[in-house]
Protein backbone atom coordinates (compact mmCIF):
# COMPACT_ATOMS: atom_id res chain seq x y z
CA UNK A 1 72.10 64.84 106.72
CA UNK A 2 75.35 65.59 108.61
CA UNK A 3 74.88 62.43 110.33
CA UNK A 4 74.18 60.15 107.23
CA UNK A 5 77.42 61.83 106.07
CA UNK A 6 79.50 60.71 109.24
CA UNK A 7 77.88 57.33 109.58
CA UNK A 8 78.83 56.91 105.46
CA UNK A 9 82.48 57.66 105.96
CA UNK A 10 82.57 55.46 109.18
CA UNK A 11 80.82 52.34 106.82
CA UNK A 12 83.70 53.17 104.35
CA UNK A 13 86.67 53.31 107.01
CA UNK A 14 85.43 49.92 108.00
CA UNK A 15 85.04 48.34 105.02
CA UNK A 16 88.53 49.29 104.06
CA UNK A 17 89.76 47.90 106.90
CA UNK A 18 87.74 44.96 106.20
CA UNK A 19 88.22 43.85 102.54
CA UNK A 20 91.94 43.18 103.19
CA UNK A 21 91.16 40.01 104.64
CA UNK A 22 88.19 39.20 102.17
CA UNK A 23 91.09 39.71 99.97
CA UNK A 24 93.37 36.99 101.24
CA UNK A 25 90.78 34.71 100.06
CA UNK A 26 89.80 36.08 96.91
CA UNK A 27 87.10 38.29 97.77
CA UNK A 28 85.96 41.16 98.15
CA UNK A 29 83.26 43.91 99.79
CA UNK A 30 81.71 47.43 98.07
CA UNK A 31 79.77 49.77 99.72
CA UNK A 32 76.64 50.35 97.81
CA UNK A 33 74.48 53.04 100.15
CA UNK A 34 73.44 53.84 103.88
CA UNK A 35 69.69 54.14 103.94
CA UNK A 36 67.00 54.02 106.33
CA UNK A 37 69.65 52.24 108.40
CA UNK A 38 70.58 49.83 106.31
CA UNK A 39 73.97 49.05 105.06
CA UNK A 40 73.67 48.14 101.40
CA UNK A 41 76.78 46.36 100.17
CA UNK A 42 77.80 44.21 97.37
CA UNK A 43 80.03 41.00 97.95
CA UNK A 44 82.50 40.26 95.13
CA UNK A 45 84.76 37.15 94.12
CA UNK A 46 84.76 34.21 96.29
CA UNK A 47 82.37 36.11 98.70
CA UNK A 48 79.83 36.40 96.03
CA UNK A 49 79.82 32.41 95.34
CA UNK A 50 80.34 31.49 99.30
CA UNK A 51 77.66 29.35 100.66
CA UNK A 52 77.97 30.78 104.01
CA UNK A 53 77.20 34.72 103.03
CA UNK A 54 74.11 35.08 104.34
CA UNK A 55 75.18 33.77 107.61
CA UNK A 56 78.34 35.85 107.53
CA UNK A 57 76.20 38.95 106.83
CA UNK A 58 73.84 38.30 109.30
CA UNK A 59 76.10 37.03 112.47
CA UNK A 60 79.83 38.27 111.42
CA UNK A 61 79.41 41.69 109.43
CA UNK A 62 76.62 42.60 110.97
CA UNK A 63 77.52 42.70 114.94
CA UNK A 64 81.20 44.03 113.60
CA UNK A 65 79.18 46.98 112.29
CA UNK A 66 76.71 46.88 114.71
CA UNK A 67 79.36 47.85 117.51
CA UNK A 68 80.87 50.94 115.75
CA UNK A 69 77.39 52.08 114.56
CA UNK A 70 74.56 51.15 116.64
CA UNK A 71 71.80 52.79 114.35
CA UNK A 72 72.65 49.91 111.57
CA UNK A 73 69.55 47.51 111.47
CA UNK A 74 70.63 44.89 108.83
CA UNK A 75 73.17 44.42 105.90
CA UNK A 76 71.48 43.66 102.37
CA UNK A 77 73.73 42.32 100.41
CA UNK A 78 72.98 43.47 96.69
CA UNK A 79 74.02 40.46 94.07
CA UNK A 80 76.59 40.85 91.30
């Protein structure tokens, strides 16, 4: 449980660090949950409506994360 707690906070450190430039084009990322090693996240403003998401998720995103936290498998993106 310790761990789930540690690899949470790390998800959140990054995401902060993240959203400011999702910000600088009008968007936007929450963290939703860490579970079974998945990073569950919702994508808000012009992130939400981008046609390139999914392949943001899957090749941007997901190796950031990827290289601070190995044990991540994927990145669901929940919709608005």
């Amino acid at each position: 449980m310790e761990e789930k707690n540690n690899i949470e906070e790390k998800i959140k450190e990054m995401i902060t660090n993240i959203n400011p430039y999702l910000n600088m084009d009008g968007g936007n990322m929450e963290f939703i949950k860490y579970e079974d090693n998945y990073l569950y996240i919702k994508l808000t403003g012009n992130c939400n409506n981008c046609l390139l998401r999914n392949e943001e998720i899957d090749n941007g995103l997901l190796e950031m994360f990827q290289e601070e936290i190995p044990e991540i498998k994927g990145i669901i993106n929940i919709p608005l």
